[in-house]
N, C-alpha and C. Protein backbone atom coordinates (compact mmCIF):
# COMPACT_ATOMS: atom_id res chain seq x y z
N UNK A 1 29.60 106.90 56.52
CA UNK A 1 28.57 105.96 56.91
C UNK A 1 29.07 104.54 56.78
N UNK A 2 29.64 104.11 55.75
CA UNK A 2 30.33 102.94 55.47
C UNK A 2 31.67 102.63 56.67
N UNK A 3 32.39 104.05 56.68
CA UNK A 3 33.27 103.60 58.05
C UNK A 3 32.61 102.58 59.15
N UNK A 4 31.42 103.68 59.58
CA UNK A 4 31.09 103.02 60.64
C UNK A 4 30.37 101.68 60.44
N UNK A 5 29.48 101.73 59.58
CA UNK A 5 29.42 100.05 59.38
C UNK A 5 30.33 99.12 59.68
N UNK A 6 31.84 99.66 59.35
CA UNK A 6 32.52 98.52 58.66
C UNK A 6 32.95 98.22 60.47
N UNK A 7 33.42 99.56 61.27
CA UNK A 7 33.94 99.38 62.49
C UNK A 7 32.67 98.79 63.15
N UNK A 8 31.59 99.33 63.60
CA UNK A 8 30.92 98.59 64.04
C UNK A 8 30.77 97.03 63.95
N UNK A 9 30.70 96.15 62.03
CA UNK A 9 31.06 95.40 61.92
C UNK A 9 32.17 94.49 62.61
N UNK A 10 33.54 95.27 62.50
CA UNK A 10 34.70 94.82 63.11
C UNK A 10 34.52 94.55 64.67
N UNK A 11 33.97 95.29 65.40
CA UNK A 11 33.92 95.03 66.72
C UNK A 11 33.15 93.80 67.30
N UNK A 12 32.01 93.97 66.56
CA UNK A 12 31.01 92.88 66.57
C UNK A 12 31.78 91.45 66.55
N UNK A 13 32.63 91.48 65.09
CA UNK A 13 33.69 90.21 65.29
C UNK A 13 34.28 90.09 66.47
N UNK A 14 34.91 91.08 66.81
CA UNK A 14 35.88 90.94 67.73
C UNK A 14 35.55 90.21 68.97
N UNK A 15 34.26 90.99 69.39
CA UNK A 15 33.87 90.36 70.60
C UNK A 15 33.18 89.30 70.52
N UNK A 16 32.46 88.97 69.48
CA UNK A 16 31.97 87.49 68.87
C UNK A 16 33.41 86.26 69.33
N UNK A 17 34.64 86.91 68.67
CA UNK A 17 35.58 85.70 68.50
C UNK A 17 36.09 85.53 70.32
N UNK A 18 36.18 86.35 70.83
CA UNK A 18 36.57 86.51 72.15
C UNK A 18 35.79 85.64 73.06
N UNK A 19 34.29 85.59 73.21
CA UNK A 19 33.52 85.01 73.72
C UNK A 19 33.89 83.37 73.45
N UNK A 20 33.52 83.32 71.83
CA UNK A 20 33.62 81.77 71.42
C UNK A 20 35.30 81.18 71.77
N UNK A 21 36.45 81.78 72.10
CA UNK A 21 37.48 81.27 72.49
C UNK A 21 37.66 80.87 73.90
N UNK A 22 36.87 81.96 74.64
CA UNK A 22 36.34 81.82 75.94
C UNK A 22 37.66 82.71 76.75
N UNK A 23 37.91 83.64 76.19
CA UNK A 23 38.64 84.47 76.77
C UNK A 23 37.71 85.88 77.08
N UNK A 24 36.89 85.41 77.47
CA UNK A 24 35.36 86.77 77.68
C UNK A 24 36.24 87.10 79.25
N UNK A 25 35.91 87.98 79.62
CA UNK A 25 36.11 88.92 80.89
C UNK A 25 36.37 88.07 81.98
N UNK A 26 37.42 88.09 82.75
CA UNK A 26 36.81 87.46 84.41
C UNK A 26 36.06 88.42 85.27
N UNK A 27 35.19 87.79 85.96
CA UNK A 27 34.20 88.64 86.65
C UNK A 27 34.70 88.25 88.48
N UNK A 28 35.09 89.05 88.77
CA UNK A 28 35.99 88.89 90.43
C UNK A 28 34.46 89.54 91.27
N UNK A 29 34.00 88.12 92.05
CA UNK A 29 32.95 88.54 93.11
C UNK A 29 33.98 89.51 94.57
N UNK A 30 33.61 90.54 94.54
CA UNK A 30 33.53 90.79 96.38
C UNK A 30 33.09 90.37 97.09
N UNK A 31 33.20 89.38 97.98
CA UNK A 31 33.16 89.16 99.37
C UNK A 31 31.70 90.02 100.26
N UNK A 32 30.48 90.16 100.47
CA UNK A 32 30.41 90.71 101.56
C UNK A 32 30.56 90.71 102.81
N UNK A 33 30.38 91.55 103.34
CA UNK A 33 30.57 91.62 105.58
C UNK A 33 29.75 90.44 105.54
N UNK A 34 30.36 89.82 106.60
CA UNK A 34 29.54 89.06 107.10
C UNK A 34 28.39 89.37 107.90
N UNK A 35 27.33 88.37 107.99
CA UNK A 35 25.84 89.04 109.06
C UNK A 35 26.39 88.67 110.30
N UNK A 36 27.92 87.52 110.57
CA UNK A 36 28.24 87.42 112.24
C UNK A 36 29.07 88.04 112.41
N UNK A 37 29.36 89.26 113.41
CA UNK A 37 29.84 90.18 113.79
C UNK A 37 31.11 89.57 114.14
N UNK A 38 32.35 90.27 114.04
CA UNK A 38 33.40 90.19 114.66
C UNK A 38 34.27 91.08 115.63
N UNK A 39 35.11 90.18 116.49
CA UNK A 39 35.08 91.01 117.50
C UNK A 39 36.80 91.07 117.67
N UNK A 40 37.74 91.98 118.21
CA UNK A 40 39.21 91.94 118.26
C UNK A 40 38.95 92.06 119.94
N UNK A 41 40.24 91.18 120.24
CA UNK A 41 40.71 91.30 121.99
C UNK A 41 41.42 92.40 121.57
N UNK A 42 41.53 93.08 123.06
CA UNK A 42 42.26 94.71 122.74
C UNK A 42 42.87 94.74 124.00
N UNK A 43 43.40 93.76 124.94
CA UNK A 43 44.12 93.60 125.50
C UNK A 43 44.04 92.15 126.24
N UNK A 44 45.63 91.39 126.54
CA UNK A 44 45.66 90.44 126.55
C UNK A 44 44.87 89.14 127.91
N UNK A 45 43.69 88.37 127.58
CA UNK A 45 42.97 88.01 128.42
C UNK A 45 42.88 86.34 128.35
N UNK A 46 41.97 85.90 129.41
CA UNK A 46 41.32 84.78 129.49
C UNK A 46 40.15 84.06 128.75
N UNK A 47 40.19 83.02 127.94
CA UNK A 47 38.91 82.09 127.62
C UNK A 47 39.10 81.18 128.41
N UNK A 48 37.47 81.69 129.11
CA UNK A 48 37.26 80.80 130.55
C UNK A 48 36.17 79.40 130.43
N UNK A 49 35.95 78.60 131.15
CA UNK A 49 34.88 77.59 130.64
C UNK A 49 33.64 78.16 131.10
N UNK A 50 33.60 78.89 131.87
CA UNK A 50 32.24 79.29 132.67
C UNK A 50 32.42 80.89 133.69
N UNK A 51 31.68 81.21 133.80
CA UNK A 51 31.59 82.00 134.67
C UNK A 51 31.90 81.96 136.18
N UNK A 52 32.37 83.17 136.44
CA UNK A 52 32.97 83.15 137.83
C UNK A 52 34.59 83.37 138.11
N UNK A 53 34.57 82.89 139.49
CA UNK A 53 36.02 83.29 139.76
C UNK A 53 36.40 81.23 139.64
N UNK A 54 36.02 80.95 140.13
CA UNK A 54 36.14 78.95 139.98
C UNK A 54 36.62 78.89 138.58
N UNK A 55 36.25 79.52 137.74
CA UNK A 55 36.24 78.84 135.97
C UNK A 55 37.59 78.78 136.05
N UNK A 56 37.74 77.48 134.89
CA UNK A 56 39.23 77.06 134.52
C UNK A 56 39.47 77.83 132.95
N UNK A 57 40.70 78.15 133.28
CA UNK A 57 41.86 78.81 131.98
C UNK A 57 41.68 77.72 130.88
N UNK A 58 40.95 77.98 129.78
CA UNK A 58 41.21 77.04 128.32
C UNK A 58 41.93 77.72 127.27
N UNK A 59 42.43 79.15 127.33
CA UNK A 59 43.10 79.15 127.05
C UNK A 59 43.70 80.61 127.03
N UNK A 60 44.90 81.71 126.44
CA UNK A 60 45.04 82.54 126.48
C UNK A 60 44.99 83.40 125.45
N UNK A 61 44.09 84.26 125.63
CA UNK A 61 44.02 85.48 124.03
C UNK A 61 44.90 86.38 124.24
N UNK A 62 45.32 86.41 122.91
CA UNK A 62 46.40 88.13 123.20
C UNK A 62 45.79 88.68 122.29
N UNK A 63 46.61 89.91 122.21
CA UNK A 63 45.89 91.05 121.71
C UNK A 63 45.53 90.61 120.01
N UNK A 64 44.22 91.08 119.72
CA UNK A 64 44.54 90.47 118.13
C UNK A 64 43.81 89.98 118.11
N UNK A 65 43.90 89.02 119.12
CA UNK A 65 42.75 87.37 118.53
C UNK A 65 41.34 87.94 118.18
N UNK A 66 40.91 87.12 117.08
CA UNK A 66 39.48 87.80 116.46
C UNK A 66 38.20 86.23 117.04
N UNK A 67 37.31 87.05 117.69
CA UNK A 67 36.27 86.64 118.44
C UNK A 67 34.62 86.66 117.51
N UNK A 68 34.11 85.54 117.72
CA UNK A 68 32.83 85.80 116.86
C UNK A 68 31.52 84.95 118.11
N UNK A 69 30.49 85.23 118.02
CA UNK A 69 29.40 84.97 118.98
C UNK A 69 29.44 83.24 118.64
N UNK A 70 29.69 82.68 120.00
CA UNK A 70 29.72 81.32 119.69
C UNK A 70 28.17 80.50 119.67
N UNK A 71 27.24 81.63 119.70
CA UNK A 71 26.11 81.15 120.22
C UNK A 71 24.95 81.21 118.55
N UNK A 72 26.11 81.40 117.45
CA UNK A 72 25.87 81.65 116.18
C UNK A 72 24.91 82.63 115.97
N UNK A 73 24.40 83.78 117.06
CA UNK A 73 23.34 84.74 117.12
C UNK A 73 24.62 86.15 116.18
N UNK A 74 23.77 86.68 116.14
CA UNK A 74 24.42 88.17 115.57
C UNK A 74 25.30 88.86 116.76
N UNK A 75 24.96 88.46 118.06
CA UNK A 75 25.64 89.27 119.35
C UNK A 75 26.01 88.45 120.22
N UNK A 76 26.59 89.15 120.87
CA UNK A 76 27.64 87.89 122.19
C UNK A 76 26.53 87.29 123.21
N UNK A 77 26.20 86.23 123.66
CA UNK A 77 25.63 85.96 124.77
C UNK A 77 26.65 86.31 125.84
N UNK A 78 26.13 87.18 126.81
CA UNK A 78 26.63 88.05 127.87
C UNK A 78 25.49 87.85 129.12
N UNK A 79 26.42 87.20 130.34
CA UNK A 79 25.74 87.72 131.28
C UNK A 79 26.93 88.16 132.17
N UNK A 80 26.19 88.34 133.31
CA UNK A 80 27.30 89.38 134.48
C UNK A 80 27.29 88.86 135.74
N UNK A 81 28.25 88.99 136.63
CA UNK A 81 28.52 88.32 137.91
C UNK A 81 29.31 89.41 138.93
N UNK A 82 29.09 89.15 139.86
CA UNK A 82 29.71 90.13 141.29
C UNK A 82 30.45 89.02 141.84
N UNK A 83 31.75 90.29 141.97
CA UNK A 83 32.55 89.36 142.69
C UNK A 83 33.68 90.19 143.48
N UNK A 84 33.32 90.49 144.78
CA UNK A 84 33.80 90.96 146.01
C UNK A 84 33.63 92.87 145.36
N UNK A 85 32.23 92.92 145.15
CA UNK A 85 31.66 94.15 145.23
C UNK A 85 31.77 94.64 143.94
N UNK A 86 32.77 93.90 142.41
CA UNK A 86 32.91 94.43 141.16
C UNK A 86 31.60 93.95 140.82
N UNK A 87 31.27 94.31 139.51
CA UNK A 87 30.64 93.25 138.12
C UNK A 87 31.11 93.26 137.22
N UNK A 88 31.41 92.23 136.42
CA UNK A 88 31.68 92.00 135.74
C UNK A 88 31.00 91.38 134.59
N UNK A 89 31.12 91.39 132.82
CA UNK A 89 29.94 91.27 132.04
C UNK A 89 31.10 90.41 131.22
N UNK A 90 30.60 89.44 131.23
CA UNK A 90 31.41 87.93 130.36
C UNK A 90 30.64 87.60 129.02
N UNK A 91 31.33 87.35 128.05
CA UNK A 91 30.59 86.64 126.92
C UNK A 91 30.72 85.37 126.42
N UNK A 92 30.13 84.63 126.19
CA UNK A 92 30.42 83.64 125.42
C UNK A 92 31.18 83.76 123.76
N UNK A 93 32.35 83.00 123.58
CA UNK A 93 32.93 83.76 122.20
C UNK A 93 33.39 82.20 121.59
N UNK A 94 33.23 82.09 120.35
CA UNK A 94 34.40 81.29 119.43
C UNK A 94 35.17 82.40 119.05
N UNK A 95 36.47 81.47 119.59
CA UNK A 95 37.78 81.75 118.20
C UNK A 95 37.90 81.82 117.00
N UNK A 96 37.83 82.32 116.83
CA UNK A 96 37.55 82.03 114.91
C UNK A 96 38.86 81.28 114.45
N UNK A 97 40.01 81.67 115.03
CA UNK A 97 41.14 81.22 114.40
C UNK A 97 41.42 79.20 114.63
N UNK A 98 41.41 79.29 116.41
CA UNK A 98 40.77 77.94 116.68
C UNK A 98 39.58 76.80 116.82
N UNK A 99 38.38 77.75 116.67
CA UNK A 99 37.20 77.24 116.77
C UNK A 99 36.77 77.04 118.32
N UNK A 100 37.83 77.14 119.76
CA UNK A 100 37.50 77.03 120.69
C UNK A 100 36.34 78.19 121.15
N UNK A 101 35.60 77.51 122.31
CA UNK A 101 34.76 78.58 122.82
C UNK A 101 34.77 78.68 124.01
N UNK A 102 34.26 79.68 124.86
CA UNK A 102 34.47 80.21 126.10
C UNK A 102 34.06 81.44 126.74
N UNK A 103 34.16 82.08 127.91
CA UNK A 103 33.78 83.20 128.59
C UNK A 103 35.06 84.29 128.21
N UNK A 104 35.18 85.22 127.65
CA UNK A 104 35.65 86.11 128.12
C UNK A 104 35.32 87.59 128.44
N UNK A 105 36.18 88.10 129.23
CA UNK A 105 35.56 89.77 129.74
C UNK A 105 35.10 90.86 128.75
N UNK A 106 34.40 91.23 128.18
CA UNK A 106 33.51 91.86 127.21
C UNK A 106 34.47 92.98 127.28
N UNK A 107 34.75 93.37 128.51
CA UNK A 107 35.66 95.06 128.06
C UNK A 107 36.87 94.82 127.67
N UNK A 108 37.40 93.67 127.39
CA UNK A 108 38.75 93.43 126.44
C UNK A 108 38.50 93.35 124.86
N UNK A 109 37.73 93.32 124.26
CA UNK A 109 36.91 93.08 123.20
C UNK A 109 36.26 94.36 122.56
N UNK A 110 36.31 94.66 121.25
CA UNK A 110 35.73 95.72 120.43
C UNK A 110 35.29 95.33 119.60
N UNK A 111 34.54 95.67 118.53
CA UNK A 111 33.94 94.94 117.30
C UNK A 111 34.36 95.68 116.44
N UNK A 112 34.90 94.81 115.22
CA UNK A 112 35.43 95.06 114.20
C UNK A 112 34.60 95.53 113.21
């Protein structure tokens, strides 16, 4: 019975002196997912300024580049256009890596 007093005692110090030195635990936060979705190009494409076949090249994604809704919503603003009998479904995207934004073709794109 006295053992354990005494260890119990002892521990009590222990972690008493630990605290007051300030060598108490580090506590490592995780990260959660983010609520804005991310998106990978999955083959190498165009960020366009606008829709259509007229829009100018701002710049070139290759495979990789990670895409997030530039419209700060949870999902891509997407609309769609015909052009010599296709359609096609464009999104609006930031770069995440550059911050640029732009149209590109939704079926090059997967979500991460």
């Amino acid at each position: 019975m006295k053992i354990r007093l005494l260890l119990s005692l002892a521990l009590f110090l222990l972690l008493a002196a630990c605290v007051s030195s300030g060598n108490s635990p580090e506590i490592k936060i995780t990260p959660t997912k983010s609520d804005v979705p991310i998106w990978k190009v999955t083959k190498d494409t165009g960020l366009y300024d606008g829709l259509g076949i007229n829009a100018n090249l701002i710049d070139t994604l290759p495979i990789g580049t990670l895409l997030k809704p530039a419209s700060k919503n949870k999902f891509f603003d997407c609309d769609k256009y015909e052009d010599m009998g296709t359609t096609y479904t464009i999104c609006y995207v930031e770069v995440i890596k550059t911050g640029k934004t732009g149209w590109v073709l939704q079926k090059w794109t997967e979500s991460q």
